[in-house]
C-alpha atoms as a PDB file:
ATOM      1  CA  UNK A   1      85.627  80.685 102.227  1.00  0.00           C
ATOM      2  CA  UNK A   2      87.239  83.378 100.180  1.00  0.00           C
ATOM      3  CA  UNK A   3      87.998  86.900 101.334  1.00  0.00           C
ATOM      4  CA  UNK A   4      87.040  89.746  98.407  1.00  0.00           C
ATOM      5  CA  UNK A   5      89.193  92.789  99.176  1.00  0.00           C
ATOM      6  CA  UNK A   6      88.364  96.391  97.869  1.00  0.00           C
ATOM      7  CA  UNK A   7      90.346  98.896  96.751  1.00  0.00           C
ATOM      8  CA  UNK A   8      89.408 101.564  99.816  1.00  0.00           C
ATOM      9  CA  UNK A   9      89.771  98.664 102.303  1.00  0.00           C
ATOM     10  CA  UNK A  10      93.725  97.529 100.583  1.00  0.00           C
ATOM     11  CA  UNK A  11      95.193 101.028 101.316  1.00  0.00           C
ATOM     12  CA  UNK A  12      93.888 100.919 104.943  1.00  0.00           C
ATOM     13  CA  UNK A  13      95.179  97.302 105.699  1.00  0.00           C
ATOM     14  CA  UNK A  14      98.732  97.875 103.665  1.00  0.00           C
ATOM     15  CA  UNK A  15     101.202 100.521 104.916  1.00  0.00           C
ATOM     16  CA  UNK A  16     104.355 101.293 102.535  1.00  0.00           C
ATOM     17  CA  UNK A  17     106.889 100.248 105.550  1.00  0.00           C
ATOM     18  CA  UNK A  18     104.772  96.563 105.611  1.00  0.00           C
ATOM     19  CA  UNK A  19     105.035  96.458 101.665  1.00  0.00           C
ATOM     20  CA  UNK A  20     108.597  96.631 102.041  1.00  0.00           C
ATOM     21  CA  UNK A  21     108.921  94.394 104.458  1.00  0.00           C
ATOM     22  CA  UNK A  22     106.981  91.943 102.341  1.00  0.00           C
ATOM     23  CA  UNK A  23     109.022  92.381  99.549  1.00  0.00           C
ATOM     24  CA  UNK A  24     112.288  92.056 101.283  1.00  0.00           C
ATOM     25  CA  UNK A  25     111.184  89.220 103.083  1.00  0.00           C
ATOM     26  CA  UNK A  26     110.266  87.907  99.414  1.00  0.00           C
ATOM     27  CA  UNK A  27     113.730  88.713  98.065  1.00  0.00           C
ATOM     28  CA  UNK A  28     115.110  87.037 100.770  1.00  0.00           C
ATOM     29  CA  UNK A  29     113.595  83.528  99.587  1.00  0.00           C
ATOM     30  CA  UNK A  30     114.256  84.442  95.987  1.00  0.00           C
ATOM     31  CA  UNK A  31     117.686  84.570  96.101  1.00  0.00           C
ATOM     32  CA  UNK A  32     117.976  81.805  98.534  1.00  0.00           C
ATOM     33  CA  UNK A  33     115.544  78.820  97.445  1.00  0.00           C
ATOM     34  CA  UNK A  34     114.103  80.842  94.273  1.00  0.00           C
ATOM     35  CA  UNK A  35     110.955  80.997  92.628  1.00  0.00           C
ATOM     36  CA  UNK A  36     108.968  79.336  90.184  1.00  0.00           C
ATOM     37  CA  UNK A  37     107.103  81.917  88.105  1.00  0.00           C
ATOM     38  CA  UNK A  38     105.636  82.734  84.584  1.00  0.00           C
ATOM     39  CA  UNK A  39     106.420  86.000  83.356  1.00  0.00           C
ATOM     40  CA  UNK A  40     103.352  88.383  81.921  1.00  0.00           C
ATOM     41  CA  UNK A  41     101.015  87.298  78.696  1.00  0.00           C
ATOM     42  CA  UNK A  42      99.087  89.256  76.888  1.00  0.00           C
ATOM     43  CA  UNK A  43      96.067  88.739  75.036  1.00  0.00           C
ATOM     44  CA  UNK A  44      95.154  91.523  72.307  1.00  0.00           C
ATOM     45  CA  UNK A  45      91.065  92.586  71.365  1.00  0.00           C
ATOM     46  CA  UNK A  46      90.417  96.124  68.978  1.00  0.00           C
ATOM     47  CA  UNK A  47      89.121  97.188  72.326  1.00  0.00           C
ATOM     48  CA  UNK A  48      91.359  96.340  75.342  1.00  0.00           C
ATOM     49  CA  UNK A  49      94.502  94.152  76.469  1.00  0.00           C
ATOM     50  CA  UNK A  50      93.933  91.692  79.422  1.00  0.00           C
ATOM     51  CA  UNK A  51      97.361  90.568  81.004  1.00  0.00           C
ATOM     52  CA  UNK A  52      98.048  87.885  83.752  1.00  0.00           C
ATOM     53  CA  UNK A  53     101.586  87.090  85.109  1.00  0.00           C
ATOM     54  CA  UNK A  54     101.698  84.471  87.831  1.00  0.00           C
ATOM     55  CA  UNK A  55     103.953  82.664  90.470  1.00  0.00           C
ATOM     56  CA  UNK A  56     104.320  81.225  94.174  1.00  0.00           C
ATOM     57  CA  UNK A  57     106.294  82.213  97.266  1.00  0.00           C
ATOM     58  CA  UNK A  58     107.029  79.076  98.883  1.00  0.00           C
ATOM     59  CA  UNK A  59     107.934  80.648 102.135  1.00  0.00           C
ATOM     60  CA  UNK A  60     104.342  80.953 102.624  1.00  0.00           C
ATOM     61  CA  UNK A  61     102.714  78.040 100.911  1.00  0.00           C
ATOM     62  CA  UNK A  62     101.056  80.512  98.285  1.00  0.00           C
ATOM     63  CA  UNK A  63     100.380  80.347  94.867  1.00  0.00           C
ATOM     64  CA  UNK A  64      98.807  82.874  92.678  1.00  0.00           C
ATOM     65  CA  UNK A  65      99.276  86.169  90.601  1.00  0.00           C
ATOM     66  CA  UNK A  66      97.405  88.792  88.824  1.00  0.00           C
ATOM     67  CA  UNK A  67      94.905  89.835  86.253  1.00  0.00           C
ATOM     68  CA  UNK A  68      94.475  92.912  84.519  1.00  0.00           C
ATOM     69  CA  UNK A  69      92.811  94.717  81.487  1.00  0.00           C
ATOM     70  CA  UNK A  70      93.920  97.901  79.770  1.00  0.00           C
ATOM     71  CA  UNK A  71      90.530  98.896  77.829  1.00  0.00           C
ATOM     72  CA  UNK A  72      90.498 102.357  75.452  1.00  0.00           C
ATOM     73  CA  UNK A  73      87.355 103.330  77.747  1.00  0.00           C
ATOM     74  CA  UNK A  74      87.352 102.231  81.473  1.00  0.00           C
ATOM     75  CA  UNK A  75      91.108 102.536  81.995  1.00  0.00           C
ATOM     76  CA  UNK A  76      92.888 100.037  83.972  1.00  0.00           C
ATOM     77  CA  UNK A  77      91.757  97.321  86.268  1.00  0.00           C
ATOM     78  CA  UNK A  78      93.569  94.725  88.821  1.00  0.00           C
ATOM     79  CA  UNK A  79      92.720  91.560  90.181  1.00  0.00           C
ATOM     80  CA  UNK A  80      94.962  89.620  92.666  1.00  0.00           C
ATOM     81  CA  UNK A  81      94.341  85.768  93.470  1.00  0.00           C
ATOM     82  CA  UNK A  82      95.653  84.134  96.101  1.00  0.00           C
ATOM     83  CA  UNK A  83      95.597  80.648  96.159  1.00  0.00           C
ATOM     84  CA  UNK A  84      96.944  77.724  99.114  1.00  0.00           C
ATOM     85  CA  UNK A  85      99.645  75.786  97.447  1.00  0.00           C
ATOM     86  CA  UNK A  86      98.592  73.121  99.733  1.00  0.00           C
ATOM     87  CA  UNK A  87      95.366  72.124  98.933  1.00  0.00           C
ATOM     88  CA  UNK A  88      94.316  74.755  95.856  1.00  0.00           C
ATOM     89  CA  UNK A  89      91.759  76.772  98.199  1.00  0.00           C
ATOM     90  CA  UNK A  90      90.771  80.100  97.140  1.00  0.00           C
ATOM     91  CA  UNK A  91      92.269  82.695 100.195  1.00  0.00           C
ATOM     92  CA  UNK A  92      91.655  85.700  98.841  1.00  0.00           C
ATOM     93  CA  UNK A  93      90.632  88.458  95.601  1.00  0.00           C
ATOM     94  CA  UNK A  94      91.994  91.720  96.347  1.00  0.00           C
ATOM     95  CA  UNK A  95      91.448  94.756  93.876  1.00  0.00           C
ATOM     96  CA  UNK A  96      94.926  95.191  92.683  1.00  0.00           C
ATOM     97  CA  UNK A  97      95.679  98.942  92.020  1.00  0.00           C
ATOM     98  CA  UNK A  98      96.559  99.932  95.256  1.00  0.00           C
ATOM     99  CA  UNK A  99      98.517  97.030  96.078  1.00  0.00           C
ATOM    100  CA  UNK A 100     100.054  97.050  92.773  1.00  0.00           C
ATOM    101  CA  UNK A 101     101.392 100.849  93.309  1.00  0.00           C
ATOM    102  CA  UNK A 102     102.731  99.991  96.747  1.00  0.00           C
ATOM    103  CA  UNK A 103     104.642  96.675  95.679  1.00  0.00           C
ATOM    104  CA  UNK A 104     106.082  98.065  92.948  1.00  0.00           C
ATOM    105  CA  UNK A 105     107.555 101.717  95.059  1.00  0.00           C
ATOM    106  CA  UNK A 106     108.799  98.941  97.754  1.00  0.00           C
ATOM    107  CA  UNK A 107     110.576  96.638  94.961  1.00  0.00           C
ATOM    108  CA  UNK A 108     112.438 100.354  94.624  1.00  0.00           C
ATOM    109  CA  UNK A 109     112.838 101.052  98.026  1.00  0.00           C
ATOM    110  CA  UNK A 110     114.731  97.212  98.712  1.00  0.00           C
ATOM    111  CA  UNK A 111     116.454  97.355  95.372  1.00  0.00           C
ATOM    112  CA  UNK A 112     117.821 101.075  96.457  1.00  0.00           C
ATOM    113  CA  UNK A 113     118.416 100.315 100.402  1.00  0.00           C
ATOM    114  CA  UNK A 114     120.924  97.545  98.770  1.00  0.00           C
ATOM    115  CA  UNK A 115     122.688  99.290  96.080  1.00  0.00           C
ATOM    116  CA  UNK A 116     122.827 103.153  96.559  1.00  0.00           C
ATOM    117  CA  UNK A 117     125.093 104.129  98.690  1.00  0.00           C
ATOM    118  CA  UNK A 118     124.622 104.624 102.214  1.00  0.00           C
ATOM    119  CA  UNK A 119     124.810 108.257 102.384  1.00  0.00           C
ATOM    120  CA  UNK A 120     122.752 109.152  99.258  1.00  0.00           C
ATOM    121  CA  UNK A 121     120.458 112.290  99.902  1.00  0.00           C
ATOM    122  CA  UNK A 122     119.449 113.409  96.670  1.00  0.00           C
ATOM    123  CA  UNK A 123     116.595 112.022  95.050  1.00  0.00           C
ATOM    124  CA  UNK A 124     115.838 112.673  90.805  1.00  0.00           C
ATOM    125  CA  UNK A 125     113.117 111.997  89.028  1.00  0.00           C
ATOM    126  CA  UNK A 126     111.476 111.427  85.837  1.00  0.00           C
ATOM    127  CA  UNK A 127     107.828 111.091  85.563  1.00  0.00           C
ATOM    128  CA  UNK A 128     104.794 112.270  87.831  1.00  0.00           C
ATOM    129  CA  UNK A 129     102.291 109.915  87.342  1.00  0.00           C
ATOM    130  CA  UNK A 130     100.551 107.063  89.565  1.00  0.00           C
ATOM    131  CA  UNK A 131     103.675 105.000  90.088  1.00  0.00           C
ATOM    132  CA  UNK A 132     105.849 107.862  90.598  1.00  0.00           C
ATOM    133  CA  UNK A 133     103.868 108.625  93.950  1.00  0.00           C
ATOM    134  CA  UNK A 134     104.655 105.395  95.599  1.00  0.00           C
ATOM    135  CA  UNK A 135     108.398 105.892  94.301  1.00  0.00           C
ATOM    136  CA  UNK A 136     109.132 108.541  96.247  1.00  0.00           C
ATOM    137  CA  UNK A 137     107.515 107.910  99.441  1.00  0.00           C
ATOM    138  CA  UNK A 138     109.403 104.505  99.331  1.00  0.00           C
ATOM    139  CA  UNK A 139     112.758 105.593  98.986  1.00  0.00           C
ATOM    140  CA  UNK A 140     112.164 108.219 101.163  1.00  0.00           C
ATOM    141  CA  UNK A 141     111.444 105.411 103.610  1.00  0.00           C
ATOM    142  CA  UNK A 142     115.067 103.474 103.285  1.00  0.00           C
ATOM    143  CA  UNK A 143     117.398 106.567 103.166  1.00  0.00           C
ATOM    144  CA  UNK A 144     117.120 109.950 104.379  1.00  0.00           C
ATOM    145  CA  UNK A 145     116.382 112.411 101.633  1.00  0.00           C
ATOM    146  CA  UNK A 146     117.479 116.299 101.370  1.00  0.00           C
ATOM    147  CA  UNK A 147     116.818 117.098  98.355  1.00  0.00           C
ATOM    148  CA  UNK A 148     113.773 115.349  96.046  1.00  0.00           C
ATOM    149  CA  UNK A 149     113.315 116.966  92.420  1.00  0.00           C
ATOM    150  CA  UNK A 150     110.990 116.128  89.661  1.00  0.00           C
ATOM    151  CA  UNK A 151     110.427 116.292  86.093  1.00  0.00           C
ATOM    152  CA  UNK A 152     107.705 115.384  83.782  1.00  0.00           C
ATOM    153  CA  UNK A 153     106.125 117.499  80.767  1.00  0.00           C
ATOM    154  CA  UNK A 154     103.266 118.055  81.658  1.00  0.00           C
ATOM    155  CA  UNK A 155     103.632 120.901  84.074  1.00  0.00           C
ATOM    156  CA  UNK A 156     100.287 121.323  85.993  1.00  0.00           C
ATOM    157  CA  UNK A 157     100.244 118.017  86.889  1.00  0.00           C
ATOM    158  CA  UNK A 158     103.994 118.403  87.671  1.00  0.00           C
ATOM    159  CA  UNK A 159     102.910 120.501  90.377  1.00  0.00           C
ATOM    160  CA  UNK A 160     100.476 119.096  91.578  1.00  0.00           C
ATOM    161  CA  UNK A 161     102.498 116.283  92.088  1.00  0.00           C
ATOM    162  CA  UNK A 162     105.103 118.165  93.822  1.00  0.00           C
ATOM    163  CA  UNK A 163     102.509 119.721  96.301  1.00  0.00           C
ATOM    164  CA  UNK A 164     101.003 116.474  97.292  1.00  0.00           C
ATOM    165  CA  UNK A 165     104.058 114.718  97.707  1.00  0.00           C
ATOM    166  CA  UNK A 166     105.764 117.407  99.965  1.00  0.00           C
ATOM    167  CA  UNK A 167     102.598 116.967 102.208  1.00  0.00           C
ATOM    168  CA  UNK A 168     102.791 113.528 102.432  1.00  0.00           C
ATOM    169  CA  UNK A 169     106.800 113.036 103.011  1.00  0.00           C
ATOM    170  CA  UNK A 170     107.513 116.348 104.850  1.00  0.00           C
ATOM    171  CA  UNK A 171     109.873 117.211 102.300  1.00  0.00           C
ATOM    172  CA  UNK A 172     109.950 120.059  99.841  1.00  0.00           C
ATOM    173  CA  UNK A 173     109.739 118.119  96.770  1.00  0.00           C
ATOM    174  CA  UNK A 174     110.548 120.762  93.984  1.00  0.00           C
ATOM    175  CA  UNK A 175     109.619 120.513  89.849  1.00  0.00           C
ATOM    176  CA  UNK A 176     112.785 120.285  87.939  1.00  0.00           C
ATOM    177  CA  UNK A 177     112.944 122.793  84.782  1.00  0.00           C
ATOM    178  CA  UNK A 178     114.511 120.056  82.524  1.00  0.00           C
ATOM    179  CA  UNK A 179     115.421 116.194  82.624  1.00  0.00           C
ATOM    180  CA  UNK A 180     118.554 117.466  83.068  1.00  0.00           C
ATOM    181  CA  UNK A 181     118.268 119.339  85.681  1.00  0.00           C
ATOM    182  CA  UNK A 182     116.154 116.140  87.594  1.00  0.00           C
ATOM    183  CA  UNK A 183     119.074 113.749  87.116  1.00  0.00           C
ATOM    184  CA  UNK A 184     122.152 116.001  88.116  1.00  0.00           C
ATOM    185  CA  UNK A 185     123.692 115.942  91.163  1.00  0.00           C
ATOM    186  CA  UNK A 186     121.189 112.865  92.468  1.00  0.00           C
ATOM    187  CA  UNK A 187     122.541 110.403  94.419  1.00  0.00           C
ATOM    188  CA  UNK A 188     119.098 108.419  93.236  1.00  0.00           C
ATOM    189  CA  UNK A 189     117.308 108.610  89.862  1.00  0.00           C
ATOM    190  CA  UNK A 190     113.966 107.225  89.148  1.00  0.00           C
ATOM    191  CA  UNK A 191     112.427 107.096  86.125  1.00  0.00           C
ATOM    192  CA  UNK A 192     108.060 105.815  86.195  1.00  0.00           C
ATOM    193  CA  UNK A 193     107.096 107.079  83.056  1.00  0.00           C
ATOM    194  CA  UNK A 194     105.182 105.399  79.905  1.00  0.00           C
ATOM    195  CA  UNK A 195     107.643 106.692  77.782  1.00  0.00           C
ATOM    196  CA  UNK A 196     108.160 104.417  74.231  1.00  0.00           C
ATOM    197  CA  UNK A 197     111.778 106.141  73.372  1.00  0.00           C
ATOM    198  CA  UNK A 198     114.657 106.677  76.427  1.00  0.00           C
ATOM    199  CA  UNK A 199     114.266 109.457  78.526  1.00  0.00           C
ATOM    200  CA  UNK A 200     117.996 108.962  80.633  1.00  0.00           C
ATOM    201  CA  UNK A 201     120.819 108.894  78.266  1.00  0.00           C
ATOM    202  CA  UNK A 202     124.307 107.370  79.378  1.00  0.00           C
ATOM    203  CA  UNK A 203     125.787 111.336  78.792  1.00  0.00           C
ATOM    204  CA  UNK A 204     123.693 112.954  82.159  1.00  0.00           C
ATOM    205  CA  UNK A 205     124.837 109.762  84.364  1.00  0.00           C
ATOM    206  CA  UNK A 206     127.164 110.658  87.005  1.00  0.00           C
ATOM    207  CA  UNK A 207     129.471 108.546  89.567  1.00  0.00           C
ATOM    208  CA  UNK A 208     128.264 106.780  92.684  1.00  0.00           C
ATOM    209  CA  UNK A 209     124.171 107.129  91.095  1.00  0.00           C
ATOM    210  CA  UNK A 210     121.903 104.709  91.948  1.00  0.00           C
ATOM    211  CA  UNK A 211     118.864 104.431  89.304  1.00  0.00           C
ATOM    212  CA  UNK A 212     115.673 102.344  89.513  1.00  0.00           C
ATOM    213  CA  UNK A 213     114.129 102.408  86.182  1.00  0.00           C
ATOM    214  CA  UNK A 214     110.224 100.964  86.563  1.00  0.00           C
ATOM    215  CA  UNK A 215     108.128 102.183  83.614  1.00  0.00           C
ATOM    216  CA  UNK A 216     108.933  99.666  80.757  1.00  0.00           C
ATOM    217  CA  UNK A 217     107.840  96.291  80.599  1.00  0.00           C
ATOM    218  CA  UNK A 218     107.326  95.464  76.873  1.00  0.00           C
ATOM    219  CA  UNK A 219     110.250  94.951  74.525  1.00  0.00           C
ATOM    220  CA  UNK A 220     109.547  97.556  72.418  1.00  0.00           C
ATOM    221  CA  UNK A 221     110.226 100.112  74.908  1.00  0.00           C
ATOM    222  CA  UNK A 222     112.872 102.055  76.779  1.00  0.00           C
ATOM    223  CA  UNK A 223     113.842 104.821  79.089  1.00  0.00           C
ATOM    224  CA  UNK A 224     117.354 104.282  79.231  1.00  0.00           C
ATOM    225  CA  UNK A 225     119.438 104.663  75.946  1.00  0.00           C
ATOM    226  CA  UNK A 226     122.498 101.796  75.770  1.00  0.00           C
ATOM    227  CA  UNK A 227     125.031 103.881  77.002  1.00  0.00           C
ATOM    228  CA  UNK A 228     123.280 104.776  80.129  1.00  0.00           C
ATOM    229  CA  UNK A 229     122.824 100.976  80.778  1.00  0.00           C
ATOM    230  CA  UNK A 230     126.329  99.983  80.478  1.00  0.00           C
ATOM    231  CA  UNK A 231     127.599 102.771  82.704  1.00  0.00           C
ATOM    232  CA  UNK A 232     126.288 100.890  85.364  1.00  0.00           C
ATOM    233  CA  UNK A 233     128.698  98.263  86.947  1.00  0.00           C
ATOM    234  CA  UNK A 234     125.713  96.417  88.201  1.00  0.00           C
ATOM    235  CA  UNK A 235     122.637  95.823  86.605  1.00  0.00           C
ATOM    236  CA  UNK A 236     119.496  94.226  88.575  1.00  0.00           C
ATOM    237  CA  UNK A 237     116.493  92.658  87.371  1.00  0.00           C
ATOM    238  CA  UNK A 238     113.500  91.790  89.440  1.00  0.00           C
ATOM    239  CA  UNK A 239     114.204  88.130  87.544  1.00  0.00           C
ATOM    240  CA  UNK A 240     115.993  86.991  84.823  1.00  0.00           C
ATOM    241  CA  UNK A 241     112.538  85.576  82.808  1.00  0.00           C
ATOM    242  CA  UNK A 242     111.174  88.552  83.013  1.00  0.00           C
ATOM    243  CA  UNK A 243     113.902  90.726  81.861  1.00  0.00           C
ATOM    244  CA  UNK A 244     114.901  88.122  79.052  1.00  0.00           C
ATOM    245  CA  UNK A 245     110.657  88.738  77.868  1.00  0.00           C
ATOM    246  CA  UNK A 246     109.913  91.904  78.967  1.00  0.00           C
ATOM    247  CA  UNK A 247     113.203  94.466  79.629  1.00  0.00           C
ATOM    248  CA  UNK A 248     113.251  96.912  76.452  1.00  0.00           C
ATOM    249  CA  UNK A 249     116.414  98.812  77.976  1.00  0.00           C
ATOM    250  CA  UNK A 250     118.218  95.607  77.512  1.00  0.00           C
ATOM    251  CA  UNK A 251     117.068  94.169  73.799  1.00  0.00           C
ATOM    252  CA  UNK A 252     119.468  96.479  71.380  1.00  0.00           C
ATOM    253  CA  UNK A 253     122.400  95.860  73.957  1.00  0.00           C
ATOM    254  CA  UNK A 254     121.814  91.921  74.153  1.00  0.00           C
ATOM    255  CA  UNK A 255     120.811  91.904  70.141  1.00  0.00           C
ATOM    256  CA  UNK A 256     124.719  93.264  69.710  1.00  0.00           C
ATOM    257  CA  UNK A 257     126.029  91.043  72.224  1.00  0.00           C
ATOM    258  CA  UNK A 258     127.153  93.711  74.817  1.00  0.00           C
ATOM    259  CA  UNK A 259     125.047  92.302  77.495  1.00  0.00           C
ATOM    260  CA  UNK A 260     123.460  88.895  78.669  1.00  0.00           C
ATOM    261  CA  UNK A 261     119.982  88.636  80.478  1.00  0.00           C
ATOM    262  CA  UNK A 262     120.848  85.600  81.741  1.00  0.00           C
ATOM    263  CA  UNK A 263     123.862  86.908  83.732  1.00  0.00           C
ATOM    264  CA  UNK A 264     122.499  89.519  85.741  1.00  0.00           C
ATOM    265  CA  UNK A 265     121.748  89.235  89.106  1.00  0.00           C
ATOM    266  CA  UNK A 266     117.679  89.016  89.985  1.00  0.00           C
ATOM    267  CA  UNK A 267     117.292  91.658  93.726  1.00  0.00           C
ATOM    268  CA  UNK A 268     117.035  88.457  95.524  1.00  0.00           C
ATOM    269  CA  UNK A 269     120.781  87.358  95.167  1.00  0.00           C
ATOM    270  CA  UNK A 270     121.709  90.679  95.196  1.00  0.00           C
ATOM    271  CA  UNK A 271     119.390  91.073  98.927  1.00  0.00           C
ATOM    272  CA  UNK A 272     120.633  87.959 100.257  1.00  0.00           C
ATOM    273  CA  UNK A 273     124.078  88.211  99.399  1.00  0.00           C
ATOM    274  CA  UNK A 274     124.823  85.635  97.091  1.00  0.00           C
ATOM    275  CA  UNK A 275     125.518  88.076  94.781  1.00  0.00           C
ATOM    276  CA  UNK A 276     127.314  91.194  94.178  1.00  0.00           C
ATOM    277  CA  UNK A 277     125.557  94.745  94.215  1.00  0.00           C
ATOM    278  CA  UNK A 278     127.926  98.051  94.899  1.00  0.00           C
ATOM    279  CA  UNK A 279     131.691  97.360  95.289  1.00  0.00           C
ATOM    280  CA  UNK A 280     132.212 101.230  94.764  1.00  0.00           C
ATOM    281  CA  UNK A 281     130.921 104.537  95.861  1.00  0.00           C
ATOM    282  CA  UNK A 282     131.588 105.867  92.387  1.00  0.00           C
ATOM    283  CA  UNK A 283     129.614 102.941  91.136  1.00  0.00           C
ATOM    284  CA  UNK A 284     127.054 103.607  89.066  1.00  0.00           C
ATOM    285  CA  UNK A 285     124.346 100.918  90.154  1.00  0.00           C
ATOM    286  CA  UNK A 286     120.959 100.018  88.066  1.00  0.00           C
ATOM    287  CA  UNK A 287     117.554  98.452  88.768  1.00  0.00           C
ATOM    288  CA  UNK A 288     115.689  97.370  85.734  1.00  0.00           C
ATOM    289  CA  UNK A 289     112.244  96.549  87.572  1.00  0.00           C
ATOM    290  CA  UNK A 290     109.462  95.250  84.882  1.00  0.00           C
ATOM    291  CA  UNK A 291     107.647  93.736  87.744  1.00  0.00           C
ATOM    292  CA  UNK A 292     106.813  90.168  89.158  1.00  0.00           C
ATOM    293  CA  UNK A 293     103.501  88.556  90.496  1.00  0.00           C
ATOM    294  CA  UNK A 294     105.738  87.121  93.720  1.00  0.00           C
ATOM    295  CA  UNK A 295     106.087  91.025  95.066  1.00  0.00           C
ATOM    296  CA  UNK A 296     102.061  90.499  94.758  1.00  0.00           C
ATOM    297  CA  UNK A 297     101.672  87.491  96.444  1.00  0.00           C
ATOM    298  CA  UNK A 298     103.748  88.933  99.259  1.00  0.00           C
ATOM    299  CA  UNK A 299     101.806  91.690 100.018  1.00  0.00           C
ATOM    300  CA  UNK A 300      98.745  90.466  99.312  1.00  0.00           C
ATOM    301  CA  UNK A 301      99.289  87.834 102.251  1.00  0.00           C
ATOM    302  CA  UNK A 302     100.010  91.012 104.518  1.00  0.00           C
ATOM    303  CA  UNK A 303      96.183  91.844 103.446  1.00  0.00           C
ATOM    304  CA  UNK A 304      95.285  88.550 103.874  1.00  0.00           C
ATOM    305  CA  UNK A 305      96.357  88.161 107.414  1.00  0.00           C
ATOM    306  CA  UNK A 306      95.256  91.890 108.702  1.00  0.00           C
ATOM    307  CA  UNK A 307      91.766  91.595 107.338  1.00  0.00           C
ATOM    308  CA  UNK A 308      91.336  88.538 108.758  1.00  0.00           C
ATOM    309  CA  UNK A 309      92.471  89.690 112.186  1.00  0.00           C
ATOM    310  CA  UNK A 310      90.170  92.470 111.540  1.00  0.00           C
ATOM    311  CA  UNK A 311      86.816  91.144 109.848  1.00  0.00           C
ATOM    312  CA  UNK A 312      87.517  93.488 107.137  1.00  0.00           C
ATOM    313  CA  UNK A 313      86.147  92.294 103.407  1.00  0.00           C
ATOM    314  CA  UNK A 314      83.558  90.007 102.435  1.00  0.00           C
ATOM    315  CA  UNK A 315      83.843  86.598 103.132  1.00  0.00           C
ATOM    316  CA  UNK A 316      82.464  84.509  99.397  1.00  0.00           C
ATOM    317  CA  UNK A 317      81.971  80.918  99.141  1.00  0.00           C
ATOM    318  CA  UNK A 318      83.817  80.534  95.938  1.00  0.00           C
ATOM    319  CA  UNK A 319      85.821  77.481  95.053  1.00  0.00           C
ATOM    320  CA  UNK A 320      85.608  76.124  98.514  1.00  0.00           C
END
């Protein structure tokens, strides 16, 4: 039998300290035994895009990934499956939005926990949307912010954002007046926006910054200019497949030769030390996140096992 999972019931099985947890855990294995994935696909209609990216965490015996369909009237839709790698049973469908928002602020909150530096306070940020929620409240999770400060254009919702998210971290989160005034003097930039053209330039980057950039994933698009990139004396990617299909911020760089995909370190080295992340506290460190379906998989087993324990979700005879 199959567990279906809801939406309502993910966000009360899934805290954002267990999503990190998962994830970590995940980057563990990645960067000791790696992982066998297939970056995202995407399949075109005059009406909607339906994308799938898939892999397997080992660790757990799991395979499986996720489906989901942009449509020009609906909006956007998620669906996680979670397979056995043992014997191909059917574990689990969870509605993905939730879980999708909380694995991709806790791919943040490891990537920053390993590369900012210890002592960074000051939190930046570009974008107020739905990912930007789950940014903050992450980071806020692995280092102990003073200051948090956002920018988007859209200034009621700007607000709004900066209301509900002082509520929910028991910080004064505070709109910025400019992009400029969101990135300087951060110890940690974030940028979640759906922005086509960069919105951090390599001119407002400052020493000893640690930025997480998590709103591209198509090659066409960017919210870092070149120079910002290579001010950083580390970049990250959540994998090197998926930046060499889907990283924008790196295409005009690797096009000219400045920069090879297939050199950077994936989180997972970086997490379990096989390779380098800050050497520096004037380093200026980078995470180019475009997202993978193993951060899925991870905490969709944390789902898995709670609801279970709990009899939460329906049980479906489905592929048994």
């Amino acid at each position: 039998m199959a567990r279906l999972i809801r939406e309502a019931e993910v966000d009360a099985l899934l805290t954002m300290d267990e999503a990190i947890a998962a994830v970590r855990e995940l980057a563990k294995v990645q960067g000791e035994v790696g992982l066998q994935e297939e970056p995202r696909r995407r399949l075109r209609t005059s009406g909607a895009i339906l994308s799938d990216l898939f892999a397997g965490h080992p660790a757990l015996g799991l395979i499986g990934g996720k489906v989901y369909v942009v449509a020009k009237e609906g909006g956007v839709r998620f669906l996680v499956q979670v397979f056995s790698e043992r014997d191909g049973r059917l574990l689990g469908l969870i509605e993905g939005n939730r879980l999708g928002q909380l694995r991709t602020g806790a791919a943040s909150a490891v990537a920053t926990d390993a590369l900012a530096n210890p002592d960074a306070s000051r939190f930046g940020m570009v974008g107020a949307g739905y990912q930007a929620e789950t940014q903050l409240e992450a980071i806020a999770r692995v280092r102990r912010l003073k200051e948090a400060q956002v920018y988007a254009r859209n200034r009621d919702r700007l607000e709004d954002f900066c209301r509900r998210m002082s509520e929910r971290i028991g910080l004064d989160v505070t709109p910025a007046a400019s992009l400029d005034e969101a990135v300087a003097g951060k110890d940690i930039v974030v940028t979640a926006t759906s922005a086509h053209e960069p919105v951090l330039f390599g001119r407002q980057i400052e020493p000893g910054q640690h930025i997480n950039a998590v709103g591209s994933n198509r090659l066409h698009e960017r919210e870092l200019d070149g120079p910002a990139v290579l001010r950083a004396a580390v970049v990250v990617v959540d994998s090197r497949p998926t930046a060499k299909a889907e990283a924008g911020d790196l295409t005009p760089l690797a096009a000219r030769g400045e920069i090879d995909a297939e050199e950077l370190p994936n989180l997972g080295e970086v997490v379990a030390g096989k390779r380098p992340g800050r050497r520096h506290p004037d380093d200026v460190t980078l995470f180019l996140s475009q997202g993978i379906a193993a951060w899925d998989l991870a905490v969709a087993a944390v789902v898995l096992r709670r609801a279970e324990a709990a009899g939460i979700g329906q049980e479906v005879d489905l592929l048994s």
